[in-house]
ModelCIF file with pLDDT and N, C-alpha, C, O atoms, coordinates in Angstrom:
data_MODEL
#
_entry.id   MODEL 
#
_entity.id                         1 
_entity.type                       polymer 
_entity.pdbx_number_of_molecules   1 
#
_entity_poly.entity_id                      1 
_entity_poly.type                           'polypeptide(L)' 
_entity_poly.nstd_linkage                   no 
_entity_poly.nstd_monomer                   no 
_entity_poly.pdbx_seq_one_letter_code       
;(UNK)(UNK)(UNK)(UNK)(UNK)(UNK)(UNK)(UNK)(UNK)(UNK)(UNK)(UNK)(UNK)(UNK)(UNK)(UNK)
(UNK)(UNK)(UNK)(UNK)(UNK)(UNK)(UNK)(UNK)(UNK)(UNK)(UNK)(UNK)(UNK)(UNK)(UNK)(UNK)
(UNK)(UNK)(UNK)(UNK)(UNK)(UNK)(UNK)(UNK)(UNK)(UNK)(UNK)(UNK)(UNK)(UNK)(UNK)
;
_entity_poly.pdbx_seq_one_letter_code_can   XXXXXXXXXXXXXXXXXXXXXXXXXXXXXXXXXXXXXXXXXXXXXXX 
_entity_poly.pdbx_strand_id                 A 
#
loop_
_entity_poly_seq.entity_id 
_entity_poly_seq.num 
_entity_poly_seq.mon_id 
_entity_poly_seq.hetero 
1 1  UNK n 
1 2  UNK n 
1 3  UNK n 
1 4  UNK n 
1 5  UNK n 
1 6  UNK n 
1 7  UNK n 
1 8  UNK n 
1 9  UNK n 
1 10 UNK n 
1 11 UNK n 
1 12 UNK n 
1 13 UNK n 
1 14 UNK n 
1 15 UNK n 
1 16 UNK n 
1 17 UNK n 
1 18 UNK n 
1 19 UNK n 
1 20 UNK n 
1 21 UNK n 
1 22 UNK n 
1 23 UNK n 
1 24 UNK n 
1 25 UNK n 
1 26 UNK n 
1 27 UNK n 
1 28 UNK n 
1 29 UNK n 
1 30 UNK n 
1 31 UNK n 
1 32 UNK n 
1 33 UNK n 
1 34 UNK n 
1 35 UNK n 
1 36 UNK n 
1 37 UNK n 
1 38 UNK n 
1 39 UNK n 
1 40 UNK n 
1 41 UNK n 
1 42 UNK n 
1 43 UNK n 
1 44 UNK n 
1 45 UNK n 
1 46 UNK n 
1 47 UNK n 
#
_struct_asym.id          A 
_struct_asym.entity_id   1 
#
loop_
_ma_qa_metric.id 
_ma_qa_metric.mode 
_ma_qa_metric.name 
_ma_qa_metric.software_group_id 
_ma_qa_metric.type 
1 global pLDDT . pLDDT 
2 local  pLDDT . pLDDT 
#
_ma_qa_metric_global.metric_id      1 
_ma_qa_metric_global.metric_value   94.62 
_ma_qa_metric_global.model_id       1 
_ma_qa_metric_global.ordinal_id     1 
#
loop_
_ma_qa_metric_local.label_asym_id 
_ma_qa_metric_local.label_comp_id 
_ma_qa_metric_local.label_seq_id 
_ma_qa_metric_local.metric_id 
_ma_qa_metric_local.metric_value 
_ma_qa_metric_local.model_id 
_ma_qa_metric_local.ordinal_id 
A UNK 1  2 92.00 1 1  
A UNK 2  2 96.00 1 2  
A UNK 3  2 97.00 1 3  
A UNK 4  2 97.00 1 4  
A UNK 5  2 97.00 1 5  
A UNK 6  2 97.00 1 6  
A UNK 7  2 97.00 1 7  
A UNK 8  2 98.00 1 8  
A UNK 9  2 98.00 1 9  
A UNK 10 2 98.00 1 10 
A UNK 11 2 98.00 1 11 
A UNK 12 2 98.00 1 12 
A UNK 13 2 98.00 1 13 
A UNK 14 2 98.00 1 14 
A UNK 15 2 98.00 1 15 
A UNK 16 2 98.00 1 16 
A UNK 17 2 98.00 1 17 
A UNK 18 2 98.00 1 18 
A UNK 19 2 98.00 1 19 
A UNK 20 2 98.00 1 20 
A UNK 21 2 98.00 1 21 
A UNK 22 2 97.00 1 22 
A UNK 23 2 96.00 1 23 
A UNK 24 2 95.00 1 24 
A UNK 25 2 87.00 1 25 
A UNK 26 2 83.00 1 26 
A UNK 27 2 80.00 1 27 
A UNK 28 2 75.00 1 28 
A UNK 29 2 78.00 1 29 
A UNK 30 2 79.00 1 30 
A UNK 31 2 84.00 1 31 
A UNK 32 2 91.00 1 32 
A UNK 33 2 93.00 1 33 
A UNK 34 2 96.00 1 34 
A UNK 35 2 96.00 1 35 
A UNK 36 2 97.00 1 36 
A UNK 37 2 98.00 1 37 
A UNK 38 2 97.00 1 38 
A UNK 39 2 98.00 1 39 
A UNK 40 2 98.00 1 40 
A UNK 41 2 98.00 1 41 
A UNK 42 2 98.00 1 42 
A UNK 43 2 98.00 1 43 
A UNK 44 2 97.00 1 44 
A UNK 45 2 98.00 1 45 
A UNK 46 2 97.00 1 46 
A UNK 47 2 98.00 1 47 
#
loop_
_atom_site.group_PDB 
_atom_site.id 
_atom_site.type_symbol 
_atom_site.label_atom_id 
_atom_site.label_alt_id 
_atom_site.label_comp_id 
_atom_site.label_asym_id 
_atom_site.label_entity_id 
_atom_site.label_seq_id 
_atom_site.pdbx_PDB_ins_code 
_atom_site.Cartn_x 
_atom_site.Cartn_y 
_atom_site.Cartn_z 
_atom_site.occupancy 
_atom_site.B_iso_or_equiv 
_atom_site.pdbx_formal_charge 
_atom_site.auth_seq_id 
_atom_site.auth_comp_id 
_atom_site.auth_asym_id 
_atom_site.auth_atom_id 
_atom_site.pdbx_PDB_model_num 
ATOM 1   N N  . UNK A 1 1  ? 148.220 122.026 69.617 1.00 92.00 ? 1  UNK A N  1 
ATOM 2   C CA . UNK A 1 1  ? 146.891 122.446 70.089 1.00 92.00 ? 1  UNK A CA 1 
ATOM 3   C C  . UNK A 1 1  ? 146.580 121.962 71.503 1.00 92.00 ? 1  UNK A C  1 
ATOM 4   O O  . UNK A 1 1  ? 145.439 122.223 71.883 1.00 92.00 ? 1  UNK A O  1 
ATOM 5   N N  . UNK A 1 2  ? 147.358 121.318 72.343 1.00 96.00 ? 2  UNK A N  1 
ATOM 6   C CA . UNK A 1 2  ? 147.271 120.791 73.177 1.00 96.00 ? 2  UNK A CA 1 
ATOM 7   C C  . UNK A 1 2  ? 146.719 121.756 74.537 1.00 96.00 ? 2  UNK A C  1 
ATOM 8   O O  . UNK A 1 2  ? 147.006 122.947 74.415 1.00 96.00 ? 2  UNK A O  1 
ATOM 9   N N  . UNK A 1 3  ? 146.127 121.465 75.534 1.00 97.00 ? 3  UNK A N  1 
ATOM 10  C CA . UNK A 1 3  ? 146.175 122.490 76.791 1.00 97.00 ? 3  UNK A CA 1 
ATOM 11  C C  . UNK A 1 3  ? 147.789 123.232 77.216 1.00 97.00 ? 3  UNK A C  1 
ATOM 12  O O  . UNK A 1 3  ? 148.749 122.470 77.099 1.00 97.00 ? 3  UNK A O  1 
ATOM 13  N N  . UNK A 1 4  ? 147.951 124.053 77.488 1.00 97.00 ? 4  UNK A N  1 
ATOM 14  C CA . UNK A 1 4  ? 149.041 124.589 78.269 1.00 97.00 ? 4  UNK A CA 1 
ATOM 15  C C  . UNK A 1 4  ? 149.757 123.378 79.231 1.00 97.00 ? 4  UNK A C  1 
ATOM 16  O O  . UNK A 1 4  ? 150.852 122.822 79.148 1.00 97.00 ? 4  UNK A O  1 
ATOM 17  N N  . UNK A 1 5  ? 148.333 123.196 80.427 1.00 97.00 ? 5  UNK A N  1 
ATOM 18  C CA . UNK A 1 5  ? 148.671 122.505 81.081 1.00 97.00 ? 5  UNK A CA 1 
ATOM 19  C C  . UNK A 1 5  ? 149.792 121.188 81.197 1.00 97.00 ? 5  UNK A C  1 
ATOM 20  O O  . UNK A 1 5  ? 150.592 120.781 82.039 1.00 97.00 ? 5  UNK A O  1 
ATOM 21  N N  . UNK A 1 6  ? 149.327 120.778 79.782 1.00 97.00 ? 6  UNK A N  1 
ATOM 22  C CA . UNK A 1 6  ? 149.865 119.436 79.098 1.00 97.00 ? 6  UNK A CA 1 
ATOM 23  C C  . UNK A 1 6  ? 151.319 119.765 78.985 1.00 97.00 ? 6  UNK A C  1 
ATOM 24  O O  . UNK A 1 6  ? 152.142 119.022 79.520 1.00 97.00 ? 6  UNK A O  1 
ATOM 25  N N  . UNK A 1 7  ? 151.645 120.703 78.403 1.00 97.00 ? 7  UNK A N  1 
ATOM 26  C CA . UNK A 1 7  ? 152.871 120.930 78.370 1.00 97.00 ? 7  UNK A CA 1 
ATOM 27  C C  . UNK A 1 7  ? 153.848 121.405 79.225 1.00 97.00 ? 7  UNK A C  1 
ATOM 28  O O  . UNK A 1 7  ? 155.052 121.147 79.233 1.00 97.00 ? 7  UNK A O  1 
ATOM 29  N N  . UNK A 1 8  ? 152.824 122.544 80.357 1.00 98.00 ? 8  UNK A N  1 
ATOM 30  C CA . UNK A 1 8  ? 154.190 122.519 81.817 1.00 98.00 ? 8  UNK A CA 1 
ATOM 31  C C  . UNK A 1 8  ? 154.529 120.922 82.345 1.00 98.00 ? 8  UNK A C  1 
ATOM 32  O O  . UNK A 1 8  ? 155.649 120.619 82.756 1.00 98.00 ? 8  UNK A O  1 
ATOM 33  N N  . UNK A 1 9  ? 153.244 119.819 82.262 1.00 98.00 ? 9  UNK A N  1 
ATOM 34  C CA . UNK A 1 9  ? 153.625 118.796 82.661 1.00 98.00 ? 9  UNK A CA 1 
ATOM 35  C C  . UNK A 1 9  ? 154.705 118.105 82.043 1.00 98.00 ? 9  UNK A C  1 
ATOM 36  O O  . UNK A 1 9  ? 155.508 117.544 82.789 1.00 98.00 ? 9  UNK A O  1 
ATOM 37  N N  . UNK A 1 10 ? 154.901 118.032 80.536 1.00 98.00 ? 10 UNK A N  1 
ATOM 38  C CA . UNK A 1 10 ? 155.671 117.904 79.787 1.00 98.00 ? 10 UNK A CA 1 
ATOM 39  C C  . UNK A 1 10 ? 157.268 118.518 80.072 1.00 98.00 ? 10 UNK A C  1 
ATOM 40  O O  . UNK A 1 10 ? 158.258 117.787 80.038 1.00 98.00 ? 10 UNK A O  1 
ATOM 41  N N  . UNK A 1 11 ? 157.318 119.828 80.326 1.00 98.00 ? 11 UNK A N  1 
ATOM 42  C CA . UNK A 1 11 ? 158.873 120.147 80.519 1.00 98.00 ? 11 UNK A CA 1 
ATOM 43  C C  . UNK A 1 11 ? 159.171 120.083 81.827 1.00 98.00 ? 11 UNK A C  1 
ATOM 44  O O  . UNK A 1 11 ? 160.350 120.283 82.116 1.00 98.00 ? 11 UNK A O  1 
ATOM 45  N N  . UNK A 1 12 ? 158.404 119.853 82.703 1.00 98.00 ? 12 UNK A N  1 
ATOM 46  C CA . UNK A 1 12 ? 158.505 119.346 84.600 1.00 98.00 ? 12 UNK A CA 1 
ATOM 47  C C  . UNK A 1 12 ? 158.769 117.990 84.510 1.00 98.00 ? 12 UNK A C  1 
ATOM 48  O O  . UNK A 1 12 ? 159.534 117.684 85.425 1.00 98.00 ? 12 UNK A O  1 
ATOM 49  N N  . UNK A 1 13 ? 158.477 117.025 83.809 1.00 98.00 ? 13 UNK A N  1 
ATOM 50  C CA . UNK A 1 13 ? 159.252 115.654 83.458 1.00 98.00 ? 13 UNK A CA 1 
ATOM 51  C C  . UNK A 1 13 ? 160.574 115.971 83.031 1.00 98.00 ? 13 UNK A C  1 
ATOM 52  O O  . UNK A 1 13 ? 161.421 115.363 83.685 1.00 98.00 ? 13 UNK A O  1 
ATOM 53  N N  . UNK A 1 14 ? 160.981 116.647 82.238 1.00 98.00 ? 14 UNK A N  1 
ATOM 54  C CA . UNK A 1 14 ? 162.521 116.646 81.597 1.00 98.00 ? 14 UNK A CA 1 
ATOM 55  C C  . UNK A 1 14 ? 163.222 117.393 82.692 1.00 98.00 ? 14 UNK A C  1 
ATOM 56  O O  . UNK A 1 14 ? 164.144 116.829 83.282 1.00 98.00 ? 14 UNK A O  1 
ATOM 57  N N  . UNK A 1 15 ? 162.902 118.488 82.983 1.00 98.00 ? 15 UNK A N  1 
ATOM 58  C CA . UNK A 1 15 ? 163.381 119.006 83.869 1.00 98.00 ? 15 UNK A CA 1 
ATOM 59  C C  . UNK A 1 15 ? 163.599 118.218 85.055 1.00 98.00 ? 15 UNK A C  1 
ATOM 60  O O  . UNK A 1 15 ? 164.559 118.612 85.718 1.00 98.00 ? 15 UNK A O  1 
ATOM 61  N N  . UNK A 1 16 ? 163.051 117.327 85.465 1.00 98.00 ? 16 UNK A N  1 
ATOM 62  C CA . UNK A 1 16 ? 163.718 116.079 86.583 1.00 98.00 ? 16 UNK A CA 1 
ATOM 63  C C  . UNK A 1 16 ? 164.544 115.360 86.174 1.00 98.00 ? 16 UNK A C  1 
ATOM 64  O O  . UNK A 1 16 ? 164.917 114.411 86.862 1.00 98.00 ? 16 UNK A O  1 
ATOM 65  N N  . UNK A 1 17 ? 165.103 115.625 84.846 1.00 98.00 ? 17 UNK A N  1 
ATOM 66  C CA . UNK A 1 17 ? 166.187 115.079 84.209 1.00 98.00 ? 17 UNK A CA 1 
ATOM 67  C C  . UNK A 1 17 ? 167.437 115.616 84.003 1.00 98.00 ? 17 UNK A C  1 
ATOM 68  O O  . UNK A 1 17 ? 168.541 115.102 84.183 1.00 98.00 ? 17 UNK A O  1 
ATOM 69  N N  . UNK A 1 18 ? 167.091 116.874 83.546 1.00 98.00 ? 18 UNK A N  1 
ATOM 70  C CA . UNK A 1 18 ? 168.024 117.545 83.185 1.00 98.00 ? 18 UNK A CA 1 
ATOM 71  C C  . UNK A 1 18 ? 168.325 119.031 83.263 1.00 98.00 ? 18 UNK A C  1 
ATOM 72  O O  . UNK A 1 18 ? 167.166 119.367 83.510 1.00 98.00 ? 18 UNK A O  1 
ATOM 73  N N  . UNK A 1 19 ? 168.778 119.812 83.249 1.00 98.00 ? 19 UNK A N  1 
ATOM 74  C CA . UNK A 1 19 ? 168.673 121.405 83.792 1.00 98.00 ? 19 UNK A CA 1 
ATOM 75  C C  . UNK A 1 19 ? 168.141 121.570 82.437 1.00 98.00 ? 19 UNK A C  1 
ATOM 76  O O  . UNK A 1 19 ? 168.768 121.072 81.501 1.00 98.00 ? 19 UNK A O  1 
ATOM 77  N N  . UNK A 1 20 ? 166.826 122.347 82.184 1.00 98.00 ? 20 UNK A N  1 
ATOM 78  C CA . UNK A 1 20 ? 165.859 123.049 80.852 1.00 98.00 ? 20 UNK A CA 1 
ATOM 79  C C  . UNK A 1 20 ? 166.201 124.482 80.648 1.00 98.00 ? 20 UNK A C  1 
ATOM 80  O O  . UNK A 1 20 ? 166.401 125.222 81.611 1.00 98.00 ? 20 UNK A O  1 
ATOM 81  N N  . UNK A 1 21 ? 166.291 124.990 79.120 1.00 98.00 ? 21 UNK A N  1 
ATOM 82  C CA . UNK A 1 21 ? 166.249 126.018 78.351 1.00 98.00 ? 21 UNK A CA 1 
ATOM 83  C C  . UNK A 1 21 ? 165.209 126.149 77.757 1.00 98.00 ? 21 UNK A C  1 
ATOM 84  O O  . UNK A 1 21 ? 165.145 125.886 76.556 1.00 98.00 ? 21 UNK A O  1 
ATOM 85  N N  . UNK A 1 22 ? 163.667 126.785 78.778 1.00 97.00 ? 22 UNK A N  1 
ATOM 86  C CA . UNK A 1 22 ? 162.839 127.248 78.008 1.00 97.00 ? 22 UNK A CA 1 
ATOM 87  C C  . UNK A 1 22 ? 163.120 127.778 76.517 1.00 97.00 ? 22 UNK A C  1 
ATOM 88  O O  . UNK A 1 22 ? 164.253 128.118 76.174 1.00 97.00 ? 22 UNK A O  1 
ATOM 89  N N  . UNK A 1 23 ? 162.163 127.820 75.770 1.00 96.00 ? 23 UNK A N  1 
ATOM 90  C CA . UNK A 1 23 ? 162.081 128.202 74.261 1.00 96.00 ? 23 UNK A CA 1 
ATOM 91  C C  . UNK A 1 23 ? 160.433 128.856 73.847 1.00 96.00 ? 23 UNK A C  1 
ATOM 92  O O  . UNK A 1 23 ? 159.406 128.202 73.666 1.00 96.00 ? 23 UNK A O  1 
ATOM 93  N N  . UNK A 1 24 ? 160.613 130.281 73.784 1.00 95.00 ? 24 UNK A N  1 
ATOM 94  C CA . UNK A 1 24 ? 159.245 130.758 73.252 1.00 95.00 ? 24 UNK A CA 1 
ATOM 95  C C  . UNK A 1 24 ? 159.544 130.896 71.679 1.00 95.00 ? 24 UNK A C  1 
ATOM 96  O O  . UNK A 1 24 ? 160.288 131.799 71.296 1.00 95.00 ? 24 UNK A O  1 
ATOM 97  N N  . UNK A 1 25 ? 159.261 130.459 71.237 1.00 87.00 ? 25 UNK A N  1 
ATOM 98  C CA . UNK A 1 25 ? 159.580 129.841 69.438 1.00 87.00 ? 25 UNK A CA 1 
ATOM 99  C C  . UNK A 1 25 ? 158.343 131.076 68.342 1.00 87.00 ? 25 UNK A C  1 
ATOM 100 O O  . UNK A 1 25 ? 157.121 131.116 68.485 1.00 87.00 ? 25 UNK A O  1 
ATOM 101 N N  . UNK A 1 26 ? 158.905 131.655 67.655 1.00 83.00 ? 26 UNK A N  1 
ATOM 102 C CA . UNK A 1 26 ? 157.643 132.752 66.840 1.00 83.00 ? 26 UNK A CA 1 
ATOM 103 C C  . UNK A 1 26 ? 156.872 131.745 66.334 1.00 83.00 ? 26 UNK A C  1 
ATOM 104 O O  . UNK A 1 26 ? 157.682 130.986 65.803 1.00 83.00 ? 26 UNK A O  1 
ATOM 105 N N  . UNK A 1 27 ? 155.386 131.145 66.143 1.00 80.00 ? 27 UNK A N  1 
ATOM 106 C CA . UNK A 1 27 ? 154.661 130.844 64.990 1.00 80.00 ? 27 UNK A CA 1 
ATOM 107 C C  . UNK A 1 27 ? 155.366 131.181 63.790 1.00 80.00 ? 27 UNK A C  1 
ATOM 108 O O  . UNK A 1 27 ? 155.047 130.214 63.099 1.00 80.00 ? 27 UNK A O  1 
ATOM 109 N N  . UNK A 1 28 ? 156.055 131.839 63.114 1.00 75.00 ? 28 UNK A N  1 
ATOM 110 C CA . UNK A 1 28 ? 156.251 131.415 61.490 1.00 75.00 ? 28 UNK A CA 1 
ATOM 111 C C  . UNK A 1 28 ? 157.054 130.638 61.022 1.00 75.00 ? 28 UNK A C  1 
ATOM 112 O O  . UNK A 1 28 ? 157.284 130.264 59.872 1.00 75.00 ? 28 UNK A O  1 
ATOM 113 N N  . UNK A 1 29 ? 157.687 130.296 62.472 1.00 78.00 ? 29 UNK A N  1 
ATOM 114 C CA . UNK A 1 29 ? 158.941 128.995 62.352 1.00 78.00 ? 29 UNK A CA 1 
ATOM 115 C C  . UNK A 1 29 ? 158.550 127.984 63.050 1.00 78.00 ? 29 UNK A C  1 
ATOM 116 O O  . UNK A 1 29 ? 159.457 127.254 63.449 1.00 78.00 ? 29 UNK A O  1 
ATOM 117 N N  . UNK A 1 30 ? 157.362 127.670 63.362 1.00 79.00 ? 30 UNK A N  1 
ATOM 118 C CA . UNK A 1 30 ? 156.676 126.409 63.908 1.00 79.00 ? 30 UNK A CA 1 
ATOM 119 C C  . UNK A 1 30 ? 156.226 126.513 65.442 1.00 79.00 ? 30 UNK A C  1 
ATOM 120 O O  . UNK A 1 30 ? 155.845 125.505 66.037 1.00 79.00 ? 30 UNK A O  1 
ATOM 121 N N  . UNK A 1 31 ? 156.286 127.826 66.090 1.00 84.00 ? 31 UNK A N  1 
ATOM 122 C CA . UNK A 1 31 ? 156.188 127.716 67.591 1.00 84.00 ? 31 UNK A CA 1 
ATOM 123 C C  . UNK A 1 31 ? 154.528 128.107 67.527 1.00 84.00 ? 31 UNK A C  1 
ATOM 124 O O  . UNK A 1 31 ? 153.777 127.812 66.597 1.00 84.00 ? 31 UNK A O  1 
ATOM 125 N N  . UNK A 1 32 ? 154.153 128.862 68.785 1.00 91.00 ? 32 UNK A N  1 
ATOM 126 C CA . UNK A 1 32 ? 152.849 129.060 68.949 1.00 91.00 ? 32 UNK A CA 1 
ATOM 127 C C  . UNK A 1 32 ? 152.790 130.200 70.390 1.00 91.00 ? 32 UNK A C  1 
ATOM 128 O O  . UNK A 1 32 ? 153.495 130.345 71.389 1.00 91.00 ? 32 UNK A O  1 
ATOM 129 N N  . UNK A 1 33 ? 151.623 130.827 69.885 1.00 93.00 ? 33 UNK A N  1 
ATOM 130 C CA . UNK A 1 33 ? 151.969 131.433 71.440 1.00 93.00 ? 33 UNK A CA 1 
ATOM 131 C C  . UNK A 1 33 ? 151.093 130.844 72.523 1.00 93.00 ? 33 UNK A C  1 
ATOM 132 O O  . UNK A 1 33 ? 150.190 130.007 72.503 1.00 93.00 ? 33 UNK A O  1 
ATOM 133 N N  . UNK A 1 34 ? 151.930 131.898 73.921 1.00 96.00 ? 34 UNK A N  1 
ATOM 134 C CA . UNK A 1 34 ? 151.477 131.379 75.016 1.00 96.00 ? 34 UNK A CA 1 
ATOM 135 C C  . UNK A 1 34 ? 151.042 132.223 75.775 1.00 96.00 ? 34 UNK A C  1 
ATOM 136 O O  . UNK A 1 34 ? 151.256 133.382 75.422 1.00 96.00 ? 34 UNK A O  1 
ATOM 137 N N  . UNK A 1 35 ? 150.303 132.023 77.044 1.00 96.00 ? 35 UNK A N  1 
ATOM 138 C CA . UNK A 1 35 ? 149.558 133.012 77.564 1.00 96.00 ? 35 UNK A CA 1 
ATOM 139 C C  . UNK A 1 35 ? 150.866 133.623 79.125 1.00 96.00 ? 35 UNK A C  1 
ATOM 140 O O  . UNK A 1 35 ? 151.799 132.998 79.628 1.00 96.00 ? 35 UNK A O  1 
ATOM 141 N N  . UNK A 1 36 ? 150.448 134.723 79.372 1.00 97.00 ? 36 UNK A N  1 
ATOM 142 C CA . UNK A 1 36 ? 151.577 134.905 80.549 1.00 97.00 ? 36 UNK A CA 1 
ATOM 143 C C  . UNK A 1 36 ? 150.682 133.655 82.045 1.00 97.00 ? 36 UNK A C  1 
ATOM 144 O O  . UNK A 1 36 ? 151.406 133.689 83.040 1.00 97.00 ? 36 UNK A O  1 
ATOM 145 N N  . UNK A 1 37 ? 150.329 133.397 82.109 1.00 98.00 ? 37 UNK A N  1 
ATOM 146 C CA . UNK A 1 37 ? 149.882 131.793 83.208 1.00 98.00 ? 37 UNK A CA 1 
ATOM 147 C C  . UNK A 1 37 ? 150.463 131.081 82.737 1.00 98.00 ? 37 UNK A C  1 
ATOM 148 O O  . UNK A 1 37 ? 151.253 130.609 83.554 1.00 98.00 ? 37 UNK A O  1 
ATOM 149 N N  . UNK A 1 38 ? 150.601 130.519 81.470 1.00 97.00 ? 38 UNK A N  1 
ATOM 150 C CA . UNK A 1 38 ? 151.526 129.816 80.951 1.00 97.00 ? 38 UNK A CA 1 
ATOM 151 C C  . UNK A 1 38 ? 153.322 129.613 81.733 1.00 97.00 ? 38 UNK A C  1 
ATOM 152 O O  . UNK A 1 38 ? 153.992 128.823 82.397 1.00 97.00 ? 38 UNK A O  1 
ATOM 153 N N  . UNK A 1 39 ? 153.404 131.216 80.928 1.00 98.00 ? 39 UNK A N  1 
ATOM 154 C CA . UNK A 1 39 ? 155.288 131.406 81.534 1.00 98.00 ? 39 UNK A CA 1 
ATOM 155 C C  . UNK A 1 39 ? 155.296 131.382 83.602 1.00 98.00 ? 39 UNK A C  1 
ATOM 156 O O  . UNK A 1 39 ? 156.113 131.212 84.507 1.00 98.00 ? 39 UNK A O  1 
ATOM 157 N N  . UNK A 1 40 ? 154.017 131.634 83.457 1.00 98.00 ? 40 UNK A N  1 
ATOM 158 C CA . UNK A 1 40 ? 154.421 132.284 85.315 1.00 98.00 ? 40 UNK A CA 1 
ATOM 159 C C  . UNK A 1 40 ? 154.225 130.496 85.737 1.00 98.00 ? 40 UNK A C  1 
ATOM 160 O O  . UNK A 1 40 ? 155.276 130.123 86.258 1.00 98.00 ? 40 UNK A O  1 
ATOM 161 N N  . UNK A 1 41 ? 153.277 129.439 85.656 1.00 98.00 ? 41 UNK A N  1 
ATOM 162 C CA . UNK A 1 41 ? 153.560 128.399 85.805 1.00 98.00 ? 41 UNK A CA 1 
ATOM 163 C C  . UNK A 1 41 ? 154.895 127.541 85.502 1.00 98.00 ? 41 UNK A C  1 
ATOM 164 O O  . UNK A 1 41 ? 155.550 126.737 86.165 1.00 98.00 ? 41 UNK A O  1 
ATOM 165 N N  . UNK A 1 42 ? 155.011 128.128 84.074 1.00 98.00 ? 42 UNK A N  1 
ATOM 166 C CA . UNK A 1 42 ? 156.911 127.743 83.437 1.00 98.00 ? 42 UNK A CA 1 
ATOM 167 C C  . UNK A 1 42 ? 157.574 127.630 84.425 1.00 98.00 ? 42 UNK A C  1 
ATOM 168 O O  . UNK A 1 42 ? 157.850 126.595 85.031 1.00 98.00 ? 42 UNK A O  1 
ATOM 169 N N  . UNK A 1 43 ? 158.019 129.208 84.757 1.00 98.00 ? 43 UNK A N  1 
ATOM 170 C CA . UNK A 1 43 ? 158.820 129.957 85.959 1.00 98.00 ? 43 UNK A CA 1 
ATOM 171 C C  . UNK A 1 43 ? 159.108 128.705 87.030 1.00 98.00 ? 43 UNK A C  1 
ATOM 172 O O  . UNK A 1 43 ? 160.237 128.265 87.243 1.00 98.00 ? 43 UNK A O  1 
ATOM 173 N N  . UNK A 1 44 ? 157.815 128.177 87.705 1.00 97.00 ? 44 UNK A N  1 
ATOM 174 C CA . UNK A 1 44 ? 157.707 127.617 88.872 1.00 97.00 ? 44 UNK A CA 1 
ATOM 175 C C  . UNK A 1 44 ? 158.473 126.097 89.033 1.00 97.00 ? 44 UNK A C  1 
ATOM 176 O O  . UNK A 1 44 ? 158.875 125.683 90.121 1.00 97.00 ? 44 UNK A O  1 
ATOM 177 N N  . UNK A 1 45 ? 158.615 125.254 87.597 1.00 98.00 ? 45 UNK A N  1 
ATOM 178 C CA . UNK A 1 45 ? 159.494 124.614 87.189 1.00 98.00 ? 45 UNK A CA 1 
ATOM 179 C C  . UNK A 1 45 ? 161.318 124.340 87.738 1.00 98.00 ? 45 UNK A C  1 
ATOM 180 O O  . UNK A 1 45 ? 162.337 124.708 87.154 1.00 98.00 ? 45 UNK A O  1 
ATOM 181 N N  . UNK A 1 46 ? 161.167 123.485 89.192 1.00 97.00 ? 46 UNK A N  1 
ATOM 182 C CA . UNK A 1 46 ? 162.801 124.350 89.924 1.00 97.00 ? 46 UNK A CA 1 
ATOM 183 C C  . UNK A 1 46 ? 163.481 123.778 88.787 1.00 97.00 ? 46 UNK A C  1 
ATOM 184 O O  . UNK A 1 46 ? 164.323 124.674 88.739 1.00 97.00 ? 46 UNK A O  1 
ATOM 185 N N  . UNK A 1 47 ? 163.780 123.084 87.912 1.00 98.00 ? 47 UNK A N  1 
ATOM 186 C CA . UNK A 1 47 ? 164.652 122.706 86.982 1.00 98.00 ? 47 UNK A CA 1 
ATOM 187 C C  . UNK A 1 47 ? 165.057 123.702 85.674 1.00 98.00 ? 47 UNK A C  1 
ATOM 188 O O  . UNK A 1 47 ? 165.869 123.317 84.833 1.00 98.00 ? 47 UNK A O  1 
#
């Protein structure tokens, strides 16, 4: 339930770690959706 926000910050930390494999996951297997600001912020992620 967290903000979006929270979470580009979240994979922009790992991603200074390590090269990232976004994951848009369906809700009936535990994911959630996301808004396209969401992915277009994702995107911006150089990792």
């Amino acid at each position: 339930t967290e903000p979006e926000e929270t979470i580009i910050a979240h994979v922009a930390t790992l991603a200074g770690l390590i090269p990232v494999v976004g994951f848009y996951l369906q809700p009936a297997v535990g994911g959630r959706v996301f808004s396209y600001s969401f992915w277009r912020r994702f995107a911006e992620i150089p990792g």
